[in-house]
Structures are given as structure tokens and as C-alpha cells.
N, C-alpha and C. Protein backbone atom coordinates (compact mmCIF):
# COMPACT_ATOMS: atom_id res chain seq x y z
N UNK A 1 0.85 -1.17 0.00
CA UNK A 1 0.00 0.00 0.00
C UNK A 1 0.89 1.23 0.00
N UNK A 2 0.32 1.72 -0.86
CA UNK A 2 1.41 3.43 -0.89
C UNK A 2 1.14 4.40 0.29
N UNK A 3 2.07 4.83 0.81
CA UNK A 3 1.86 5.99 1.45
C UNK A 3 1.67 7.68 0.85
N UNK A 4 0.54 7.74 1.54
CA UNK A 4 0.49 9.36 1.27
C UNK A 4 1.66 9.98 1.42
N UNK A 5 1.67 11.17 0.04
CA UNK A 5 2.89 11.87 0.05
C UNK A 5 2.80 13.04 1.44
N UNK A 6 4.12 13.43 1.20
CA UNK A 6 4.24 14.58 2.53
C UNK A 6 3.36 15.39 2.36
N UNK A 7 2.20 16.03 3.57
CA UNK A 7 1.61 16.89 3.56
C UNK A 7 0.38 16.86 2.52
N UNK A 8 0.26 15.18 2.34
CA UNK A 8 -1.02 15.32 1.37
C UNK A 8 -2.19 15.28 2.53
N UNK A 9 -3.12 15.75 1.97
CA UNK A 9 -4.57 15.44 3.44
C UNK A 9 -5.09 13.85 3.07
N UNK A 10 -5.59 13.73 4.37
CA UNK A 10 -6.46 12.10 4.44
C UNK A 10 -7.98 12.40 4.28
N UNK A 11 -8.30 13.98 4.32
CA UNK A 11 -9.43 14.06 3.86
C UNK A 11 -10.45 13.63 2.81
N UNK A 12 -11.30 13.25 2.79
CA UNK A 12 -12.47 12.67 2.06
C UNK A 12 -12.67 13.83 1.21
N UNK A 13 -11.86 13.53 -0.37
CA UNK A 13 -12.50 14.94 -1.48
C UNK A 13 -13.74 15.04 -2.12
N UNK A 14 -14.82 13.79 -1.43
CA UNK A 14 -15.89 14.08 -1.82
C UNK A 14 -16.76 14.77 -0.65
N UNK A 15 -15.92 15.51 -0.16
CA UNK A 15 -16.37 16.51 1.33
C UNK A 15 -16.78 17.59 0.50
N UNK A 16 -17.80 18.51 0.86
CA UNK A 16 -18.16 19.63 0.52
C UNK A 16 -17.29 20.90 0.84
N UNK A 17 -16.94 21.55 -0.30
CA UNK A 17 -15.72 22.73 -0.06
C UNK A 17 -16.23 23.81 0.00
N UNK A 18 -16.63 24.70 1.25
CA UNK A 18 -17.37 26.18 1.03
C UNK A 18 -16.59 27.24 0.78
N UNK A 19 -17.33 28.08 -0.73
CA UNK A 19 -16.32 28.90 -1.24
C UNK A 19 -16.48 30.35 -0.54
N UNK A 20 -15.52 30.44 0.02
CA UNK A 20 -15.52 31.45 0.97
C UNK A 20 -15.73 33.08 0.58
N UNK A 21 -15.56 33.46 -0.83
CA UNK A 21 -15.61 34.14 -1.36
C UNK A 21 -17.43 34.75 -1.64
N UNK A 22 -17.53 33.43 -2.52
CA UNK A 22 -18.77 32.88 -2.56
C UNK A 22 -19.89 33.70 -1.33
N UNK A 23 -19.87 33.36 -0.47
CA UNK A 23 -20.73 33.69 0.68
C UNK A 23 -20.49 34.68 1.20
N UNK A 24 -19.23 35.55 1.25
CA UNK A 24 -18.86 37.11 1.26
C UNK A 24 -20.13 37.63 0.24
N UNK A 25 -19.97 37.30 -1.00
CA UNK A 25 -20.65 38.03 -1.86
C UNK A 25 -21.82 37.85 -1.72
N UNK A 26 -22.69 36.63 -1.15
CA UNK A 26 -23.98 36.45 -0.66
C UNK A 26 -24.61 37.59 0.31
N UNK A 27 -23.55 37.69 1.60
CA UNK A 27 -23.39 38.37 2.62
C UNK A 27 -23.72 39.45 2.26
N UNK A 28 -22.80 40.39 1.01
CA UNK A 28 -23.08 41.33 0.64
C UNK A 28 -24.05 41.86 0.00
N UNK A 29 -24.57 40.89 -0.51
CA UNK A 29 -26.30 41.01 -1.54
C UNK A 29 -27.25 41.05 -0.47
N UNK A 30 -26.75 40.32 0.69
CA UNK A 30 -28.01 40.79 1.77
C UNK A 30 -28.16 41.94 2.32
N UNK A 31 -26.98 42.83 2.57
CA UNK A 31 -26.78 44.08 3.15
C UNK A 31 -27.39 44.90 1.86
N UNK A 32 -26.80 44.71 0.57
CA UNK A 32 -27.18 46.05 -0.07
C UNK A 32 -28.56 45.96 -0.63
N UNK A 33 -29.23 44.55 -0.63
CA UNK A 33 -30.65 44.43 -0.97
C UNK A 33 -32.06 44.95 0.04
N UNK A 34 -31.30 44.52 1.72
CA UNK A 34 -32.11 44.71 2.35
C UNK A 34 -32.92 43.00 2.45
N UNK A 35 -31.93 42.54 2.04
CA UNK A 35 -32.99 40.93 2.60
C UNK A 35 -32.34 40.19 3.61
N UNK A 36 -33.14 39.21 4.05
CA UNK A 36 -32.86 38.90 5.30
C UNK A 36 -32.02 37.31 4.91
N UNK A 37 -32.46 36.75 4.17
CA UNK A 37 -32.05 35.12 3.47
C UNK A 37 -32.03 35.20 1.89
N UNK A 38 -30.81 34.99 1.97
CA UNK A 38 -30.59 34.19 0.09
C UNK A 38 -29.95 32.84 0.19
N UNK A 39 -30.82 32.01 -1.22
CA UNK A 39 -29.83 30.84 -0.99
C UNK A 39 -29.61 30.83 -2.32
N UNK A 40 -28.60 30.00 -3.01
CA UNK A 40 -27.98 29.50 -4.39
C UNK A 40 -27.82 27.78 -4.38
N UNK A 41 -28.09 28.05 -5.56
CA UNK A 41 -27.94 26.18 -5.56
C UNK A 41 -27.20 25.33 -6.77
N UNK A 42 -25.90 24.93 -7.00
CA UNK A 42 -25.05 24.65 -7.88
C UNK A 42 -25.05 23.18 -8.18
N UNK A 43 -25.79 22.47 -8.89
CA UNK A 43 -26.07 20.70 -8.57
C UNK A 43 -25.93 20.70 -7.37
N UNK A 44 -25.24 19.73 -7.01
CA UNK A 44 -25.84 18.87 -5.57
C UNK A 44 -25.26 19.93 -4.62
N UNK A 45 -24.71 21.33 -4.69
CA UNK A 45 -24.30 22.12 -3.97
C UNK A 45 -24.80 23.19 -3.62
N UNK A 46 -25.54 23.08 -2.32
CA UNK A 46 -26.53 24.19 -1.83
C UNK A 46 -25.92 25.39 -0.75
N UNK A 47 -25.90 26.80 -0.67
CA UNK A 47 -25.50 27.35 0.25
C UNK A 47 -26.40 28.40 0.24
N UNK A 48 -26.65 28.66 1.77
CA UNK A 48 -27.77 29.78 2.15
C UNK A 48 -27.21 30.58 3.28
N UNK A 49 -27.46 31.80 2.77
CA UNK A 49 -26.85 32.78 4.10
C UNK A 49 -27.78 33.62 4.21
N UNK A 50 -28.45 33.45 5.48
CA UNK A 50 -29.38 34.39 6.37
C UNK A 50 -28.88 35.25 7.40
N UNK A 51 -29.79 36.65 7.98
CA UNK A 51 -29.46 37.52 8.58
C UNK A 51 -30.66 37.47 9.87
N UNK A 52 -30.19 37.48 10.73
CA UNK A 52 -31.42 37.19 12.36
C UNK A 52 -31.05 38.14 13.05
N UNK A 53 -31.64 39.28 13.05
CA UNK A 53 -31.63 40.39 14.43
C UNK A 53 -30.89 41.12 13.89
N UNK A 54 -29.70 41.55 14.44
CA UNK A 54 -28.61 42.17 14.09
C UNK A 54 -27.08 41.58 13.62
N UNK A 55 -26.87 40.97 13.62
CA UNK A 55 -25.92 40.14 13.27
C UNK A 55 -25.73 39.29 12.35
N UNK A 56 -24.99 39.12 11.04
CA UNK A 56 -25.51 38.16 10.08
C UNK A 56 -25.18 36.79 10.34
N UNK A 57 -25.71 35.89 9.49
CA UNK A 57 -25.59 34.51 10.01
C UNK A 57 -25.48 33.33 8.67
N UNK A 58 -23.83 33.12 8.88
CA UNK A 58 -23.72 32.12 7.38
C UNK A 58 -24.15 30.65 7.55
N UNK A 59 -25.14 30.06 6.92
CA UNK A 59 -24.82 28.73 7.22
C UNK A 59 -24.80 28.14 5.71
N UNK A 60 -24.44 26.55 5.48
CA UNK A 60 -24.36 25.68 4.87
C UNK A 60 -25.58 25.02 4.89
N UNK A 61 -26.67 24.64 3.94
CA UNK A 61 -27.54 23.66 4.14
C UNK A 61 -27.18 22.45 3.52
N UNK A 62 -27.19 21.61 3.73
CA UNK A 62 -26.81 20.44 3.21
C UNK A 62 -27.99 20.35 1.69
N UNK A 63 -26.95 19.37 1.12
CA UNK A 63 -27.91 19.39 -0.41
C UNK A 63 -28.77 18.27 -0.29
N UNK A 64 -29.93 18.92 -0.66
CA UNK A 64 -31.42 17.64 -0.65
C UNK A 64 -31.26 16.70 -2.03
N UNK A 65 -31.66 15.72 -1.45
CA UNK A 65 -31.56 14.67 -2.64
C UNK A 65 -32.78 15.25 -3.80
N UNK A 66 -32.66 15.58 -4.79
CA UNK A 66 -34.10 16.57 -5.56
C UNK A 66 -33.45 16.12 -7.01
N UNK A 67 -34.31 16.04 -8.06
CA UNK A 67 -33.83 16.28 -9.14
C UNK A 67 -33.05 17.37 -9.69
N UNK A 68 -32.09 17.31 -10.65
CA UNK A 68 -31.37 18.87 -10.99
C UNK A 68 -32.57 19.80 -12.40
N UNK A 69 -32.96 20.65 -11.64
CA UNK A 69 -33.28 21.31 -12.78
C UNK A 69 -32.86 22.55 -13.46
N UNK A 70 -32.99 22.69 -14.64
CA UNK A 70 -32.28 24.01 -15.36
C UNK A 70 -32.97 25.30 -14.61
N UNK A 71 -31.85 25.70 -14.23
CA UNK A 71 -31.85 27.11 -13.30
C UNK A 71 -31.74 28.07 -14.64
N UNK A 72 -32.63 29.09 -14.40
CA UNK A 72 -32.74 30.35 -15.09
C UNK A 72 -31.34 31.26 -14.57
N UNK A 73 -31.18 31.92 -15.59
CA UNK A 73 -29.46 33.14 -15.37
C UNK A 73 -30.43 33.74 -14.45
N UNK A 74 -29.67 34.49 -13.52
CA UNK A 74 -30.37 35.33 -12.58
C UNK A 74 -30.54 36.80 -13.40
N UNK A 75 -31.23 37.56 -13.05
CA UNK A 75 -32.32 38.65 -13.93
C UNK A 75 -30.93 39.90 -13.41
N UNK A 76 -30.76 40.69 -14.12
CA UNK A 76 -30.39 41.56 -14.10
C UNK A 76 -30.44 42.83 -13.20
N UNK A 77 -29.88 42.90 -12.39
CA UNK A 77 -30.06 44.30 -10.98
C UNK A 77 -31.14 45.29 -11.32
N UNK A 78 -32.13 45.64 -11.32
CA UNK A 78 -33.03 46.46 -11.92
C UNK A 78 -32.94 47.56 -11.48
N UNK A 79 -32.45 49.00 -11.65
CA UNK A 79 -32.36 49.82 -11.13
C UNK A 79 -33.50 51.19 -11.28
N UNK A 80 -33.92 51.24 -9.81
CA UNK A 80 -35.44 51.97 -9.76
C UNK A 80 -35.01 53.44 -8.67
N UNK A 81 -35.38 54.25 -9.75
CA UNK A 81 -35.04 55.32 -9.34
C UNK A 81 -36.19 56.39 -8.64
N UNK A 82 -35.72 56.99 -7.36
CA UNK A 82 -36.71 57.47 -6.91
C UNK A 82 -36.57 57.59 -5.18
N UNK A 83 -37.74 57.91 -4.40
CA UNK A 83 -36.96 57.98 -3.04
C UNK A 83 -37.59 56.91 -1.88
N UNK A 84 -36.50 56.28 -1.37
CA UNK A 84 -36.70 54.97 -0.43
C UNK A 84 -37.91 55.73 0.59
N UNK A 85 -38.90 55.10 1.31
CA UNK A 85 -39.53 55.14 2.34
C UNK A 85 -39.22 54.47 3.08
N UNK A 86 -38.69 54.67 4.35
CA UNK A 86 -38.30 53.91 5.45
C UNK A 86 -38.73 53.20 6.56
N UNK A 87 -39.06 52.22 7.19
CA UNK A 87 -39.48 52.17 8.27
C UNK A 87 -39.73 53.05 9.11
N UNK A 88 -40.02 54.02 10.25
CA UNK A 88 -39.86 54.73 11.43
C UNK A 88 -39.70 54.01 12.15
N UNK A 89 -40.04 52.38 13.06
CA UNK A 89 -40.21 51.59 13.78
C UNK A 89 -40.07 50.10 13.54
N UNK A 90 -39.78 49.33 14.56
CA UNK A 90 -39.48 47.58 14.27
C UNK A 90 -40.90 47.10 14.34
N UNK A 91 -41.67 46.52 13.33
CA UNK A 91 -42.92 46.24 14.05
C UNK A 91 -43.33 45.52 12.97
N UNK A 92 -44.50 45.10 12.59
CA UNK A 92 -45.63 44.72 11.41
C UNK A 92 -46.36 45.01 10.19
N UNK A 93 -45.60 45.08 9.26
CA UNK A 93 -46.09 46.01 8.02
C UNK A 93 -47.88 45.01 7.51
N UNK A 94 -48.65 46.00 7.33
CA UNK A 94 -50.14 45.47 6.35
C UNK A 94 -50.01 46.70 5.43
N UNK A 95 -50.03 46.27 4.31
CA UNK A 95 -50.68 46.44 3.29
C UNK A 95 -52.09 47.11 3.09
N UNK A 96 -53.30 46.90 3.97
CA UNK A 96 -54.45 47.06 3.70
C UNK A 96 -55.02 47.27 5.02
N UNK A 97 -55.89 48.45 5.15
CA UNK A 97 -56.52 48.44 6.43
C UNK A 97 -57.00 47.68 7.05
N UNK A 98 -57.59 46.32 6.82
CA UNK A 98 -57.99 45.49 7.36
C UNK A 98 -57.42 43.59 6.38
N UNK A 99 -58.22 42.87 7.37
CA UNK A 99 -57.13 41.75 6.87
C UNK A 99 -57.99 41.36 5.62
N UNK A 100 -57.77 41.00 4.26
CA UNK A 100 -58.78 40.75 3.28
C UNK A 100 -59.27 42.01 2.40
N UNK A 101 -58.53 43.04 3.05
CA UNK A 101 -59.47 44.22 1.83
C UNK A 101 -58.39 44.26 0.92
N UNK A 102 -58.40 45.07 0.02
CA UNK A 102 -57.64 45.68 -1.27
C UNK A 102 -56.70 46.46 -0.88
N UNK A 103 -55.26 46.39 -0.84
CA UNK A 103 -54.40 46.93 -0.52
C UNK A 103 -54.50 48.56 -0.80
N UNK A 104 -53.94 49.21 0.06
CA UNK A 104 -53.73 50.75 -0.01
C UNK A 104 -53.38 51.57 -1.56
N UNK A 105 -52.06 51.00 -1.86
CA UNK A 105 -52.04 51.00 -2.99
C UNK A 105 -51.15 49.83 -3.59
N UNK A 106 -50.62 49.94 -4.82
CA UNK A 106 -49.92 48.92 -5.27
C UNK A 106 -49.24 49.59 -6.17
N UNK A 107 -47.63 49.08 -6.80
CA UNK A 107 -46.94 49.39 -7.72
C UNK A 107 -47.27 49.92 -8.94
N UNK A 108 -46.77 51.30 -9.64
CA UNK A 108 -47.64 51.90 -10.71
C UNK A 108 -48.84 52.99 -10.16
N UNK A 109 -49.08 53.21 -8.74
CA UNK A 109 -50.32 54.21 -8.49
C UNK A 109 -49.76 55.21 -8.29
N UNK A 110 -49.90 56.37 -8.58
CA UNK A 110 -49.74 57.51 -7.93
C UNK A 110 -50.42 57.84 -6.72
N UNK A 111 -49.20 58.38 -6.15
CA UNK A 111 -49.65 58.94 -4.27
C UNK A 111 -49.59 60.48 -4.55
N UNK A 112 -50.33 60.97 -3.40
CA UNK A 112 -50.36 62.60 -3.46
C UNK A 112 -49.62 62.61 -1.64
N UNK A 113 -48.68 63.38 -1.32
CA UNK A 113 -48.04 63.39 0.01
C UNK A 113 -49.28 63.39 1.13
N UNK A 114 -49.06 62.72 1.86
CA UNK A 114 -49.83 62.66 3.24
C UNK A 114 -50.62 61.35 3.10
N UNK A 115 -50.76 60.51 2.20
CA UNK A 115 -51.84 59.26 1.94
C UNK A 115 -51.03 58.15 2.75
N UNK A 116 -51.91 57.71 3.52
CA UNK A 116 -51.55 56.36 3.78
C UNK A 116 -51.36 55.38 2.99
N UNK A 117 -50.32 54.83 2.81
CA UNK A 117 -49.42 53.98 1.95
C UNK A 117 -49.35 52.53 2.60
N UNK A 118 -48.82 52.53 4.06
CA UNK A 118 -49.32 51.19 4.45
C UNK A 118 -49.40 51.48 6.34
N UNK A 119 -49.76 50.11 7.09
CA UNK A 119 -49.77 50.40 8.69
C UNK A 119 -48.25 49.35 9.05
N UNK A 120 -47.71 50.22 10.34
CA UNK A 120 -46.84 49.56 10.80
C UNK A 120 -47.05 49.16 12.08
N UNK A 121 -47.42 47.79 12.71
CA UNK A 121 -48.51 47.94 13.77
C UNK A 121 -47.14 47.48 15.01
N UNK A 122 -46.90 48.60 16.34
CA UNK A 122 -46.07 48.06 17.04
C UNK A 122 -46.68 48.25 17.95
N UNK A 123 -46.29 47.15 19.46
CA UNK A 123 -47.04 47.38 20.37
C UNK A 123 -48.30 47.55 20.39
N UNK A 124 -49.16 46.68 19.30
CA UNK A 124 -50.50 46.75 19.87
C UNK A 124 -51.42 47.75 18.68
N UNK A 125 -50.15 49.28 18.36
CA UNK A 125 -50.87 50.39 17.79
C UNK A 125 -50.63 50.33 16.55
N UNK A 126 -52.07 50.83 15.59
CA UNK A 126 -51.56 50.60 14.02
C UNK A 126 -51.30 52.05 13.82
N UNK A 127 -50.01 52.35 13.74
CA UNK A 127 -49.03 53.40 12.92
C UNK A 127 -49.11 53.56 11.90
N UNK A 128 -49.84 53.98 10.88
CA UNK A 128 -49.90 55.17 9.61
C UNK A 128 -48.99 55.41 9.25
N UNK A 129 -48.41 54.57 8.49
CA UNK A 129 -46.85 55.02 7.20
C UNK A 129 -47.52 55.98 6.40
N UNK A 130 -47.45 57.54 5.71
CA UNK A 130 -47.58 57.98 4.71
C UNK A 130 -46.89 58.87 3.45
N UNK A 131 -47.33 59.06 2.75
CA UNK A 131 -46.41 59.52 1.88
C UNK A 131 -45.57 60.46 2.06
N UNK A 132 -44.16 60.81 1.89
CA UNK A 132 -43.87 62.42 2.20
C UNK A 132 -43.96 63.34 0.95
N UNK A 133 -43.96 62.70 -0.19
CA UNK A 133 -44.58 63.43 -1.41
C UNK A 133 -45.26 62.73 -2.41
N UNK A 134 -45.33 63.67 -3.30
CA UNK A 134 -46.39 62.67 -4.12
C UNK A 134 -45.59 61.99 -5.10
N UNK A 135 -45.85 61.13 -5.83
CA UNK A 135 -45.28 60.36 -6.81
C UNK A 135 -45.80 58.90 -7.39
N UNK A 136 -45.37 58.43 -7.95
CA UNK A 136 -45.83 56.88 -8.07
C UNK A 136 -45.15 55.67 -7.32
N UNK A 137 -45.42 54.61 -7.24
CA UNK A 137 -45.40 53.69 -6.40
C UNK A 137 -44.19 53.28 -7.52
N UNK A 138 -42.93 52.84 -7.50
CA UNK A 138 -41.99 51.93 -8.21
C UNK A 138 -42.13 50.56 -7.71
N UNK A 139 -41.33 50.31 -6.51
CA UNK A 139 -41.09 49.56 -6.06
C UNK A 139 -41.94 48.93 -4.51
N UNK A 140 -42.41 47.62 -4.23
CA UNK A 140 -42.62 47.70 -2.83
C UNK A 140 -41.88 46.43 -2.08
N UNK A 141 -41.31 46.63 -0.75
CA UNK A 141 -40.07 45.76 -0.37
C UNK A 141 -40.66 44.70 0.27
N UNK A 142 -41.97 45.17 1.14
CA UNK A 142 -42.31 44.04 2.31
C UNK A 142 -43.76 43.74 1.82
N UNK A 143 -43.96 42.30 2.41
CA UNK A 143 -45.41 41.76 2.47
C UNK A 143 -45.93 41.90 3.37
N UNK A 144 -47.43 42.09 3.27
CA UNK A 144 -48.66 41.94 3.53
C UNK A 144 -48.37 41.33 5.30
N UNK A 145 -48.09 41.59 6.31
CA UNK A 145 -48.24 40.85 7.47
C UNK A 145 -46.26 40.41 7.73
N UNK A 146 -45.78 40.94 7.05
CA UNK A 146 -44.22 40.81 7.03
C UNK A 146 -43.73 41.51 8.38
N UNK A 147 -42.80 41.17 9.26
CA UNK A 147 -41.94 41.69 10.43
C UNK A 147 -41.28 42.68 9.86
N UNK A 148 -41.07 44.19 10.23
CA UNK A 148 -40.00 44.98 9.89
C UNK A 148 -39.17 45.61 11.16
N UNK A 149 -37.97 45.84 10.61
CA UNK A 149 -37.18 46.78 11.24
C UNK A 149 -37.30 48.02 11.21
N UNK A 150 -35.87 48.92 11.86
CA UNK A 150 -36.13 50.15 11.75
C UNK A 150 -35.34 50.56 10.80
N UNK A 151 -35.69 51.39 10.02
CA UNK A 151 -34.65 52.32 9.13
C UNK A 151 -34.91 51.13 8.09
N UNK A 152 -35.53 50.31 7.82
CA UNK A 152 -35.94 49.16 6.60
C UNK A 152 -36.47 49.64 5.98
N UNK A 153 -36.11 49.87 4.35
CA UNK A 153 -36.67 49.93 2.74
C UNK A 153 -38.28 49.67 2.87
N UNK A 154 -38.77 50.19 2.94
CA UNK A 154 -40.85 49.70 2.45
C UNK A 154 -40.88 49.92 1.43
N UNK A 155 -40.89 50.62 0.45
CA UNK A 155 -41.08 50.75 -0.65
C UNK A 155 -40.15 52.51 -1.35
N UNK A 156 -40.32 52.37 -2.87
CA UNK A 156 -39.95 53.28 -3.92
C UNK A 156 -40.75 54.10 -4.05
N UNK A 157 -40.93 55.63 -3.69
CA UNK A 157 -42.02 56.40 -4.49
C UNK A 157 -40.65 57.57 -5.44
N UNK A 158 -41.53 57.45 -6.95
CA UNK A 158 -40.66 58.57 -7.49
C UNK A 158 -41.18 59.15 -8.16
């Protein structure tokens, strides 16, 4: 039986190798997107990096036994111009004054400043997000009954 050369590893190379780079740049798509979890999936090679509270949080999911299917190129950075609305508070974003009605507004409406746009319900109280000017709706960040932070993206008006 041959001996391993000097300084070769006894490691198992069908071990999963996490590309460290790789998940920096994940890391970083979460900070500049504003999301909380992304995952990627390369054949049998899955990696997901989520963010909990304040602190980010890398993990590895192990790869599910699944068929491989043809993954679409990922879509192009879409760049939407116009001015972020922010959270004021950590709390409960709705969409719609009540649970089941027709949302406030939706992407494409024009707002006139002062309209309620959506509720941020903390402690109990539903808080009145509204416009600070008028414009149209571009973009919107959170769902319907979604947890938010403070100083968090809600939506694009431009």
C-alpha cells in the first residue's frame, strides 16, 4: 500500500468545499438588498446565508436529494429610481386596512403626500406610514403581514 505523500490530506474529497468568497458576496447582496435570506444552488451544492436580528448569520444547508433542474441566469439588478420610504419603527407592516381588503395602494399608483401607503402595527398600535410626497409607487419591499425593522426599505415612491 502506498503511502500518502508529505503533507497530502487524508481528507475525504468528496467533502463539501465552502467557497468562501462565494458567501462574502452572498453576505453582501443581503446588506445592499435589504434581505434577510438568500440561498444558491449549484447541482448537488446548496449554500444559504441568512441575517437574524442584528448580526448576520452564514450557514451551509446540506444538499437535498431533488432532481437537478435548469436554473434560469439570474435577472439583471433592476435599477429603480426614486426615493426609499423607510421604516420609522421595528414592528408589522399590512398592506391594507384590514385583513382581506384591497391593498392601499400597489406598484404603478400615484400617491399625493400625506396618503396612507401602508400600517406599521407596534405594540398593539396601528401606525400610519404615509407619503412624504407625491409620486408613483416603483417599487414595494415588504409583504402583507411581514416583520419589519427600523430604518428598513418599504417601498420606492418617485
Amino acid at each position: 500500500m502506498a503511502e500518502p505523500k508529505k503533507g497530502a490530506s487524508l481528507k475525504d474529497d468528496s467533502a463539501m468545499r465552502v467557497d468562501a468568497a462565494l458567501v462574502q458576496e452572498l453576505a453582501e447582496l443581503l446588506s445592499t438588498n435589504a434581505l434577510t435570506e438568500i440561498e444558491v444552488e449549484d447541482g448537488d451544492r446548496r449554500i444559504r446565508v441568512a441575517r437574524h436580528a442584528a448580526a448576520p448569520a452564514f450557514a451551509v444547508a446540506p444538499a437535498a436529494p431533488a432532481p437537478i433542474a435548469a436554473q434560469a441566469a439570474a435577472p439583471a439588478v433592476e435599477e429603480i429610481h426614486g426615493e426609499a420610504l423607510k421604516s420609522p419603527m421595528v414592528g408589522t407592516a399590512f398592506l391594507s386596512p384590514e385583513p382581506g381588503a384591497k391593498p392601499f395602494f400597489e406598484v404603478g399608483d400615484a400617491v399625493k403626500a400625506g396618503d396612507t401607503l401602508l400600517i406599521v402595527e407596534a405594540m398593539k398600535v396601528m401606525n400610519p406610514i404615509t407619503a412624504p410626497a407625491g409620486g408613483v409607487i416603483k417599487k414595494i419591499f415588504v409583504g402583507d403581514g411581514q416583520p419589519v425593522e427600523f430604518d428598513q426599505p418599504l417601498m420606492i415612491i418617485g
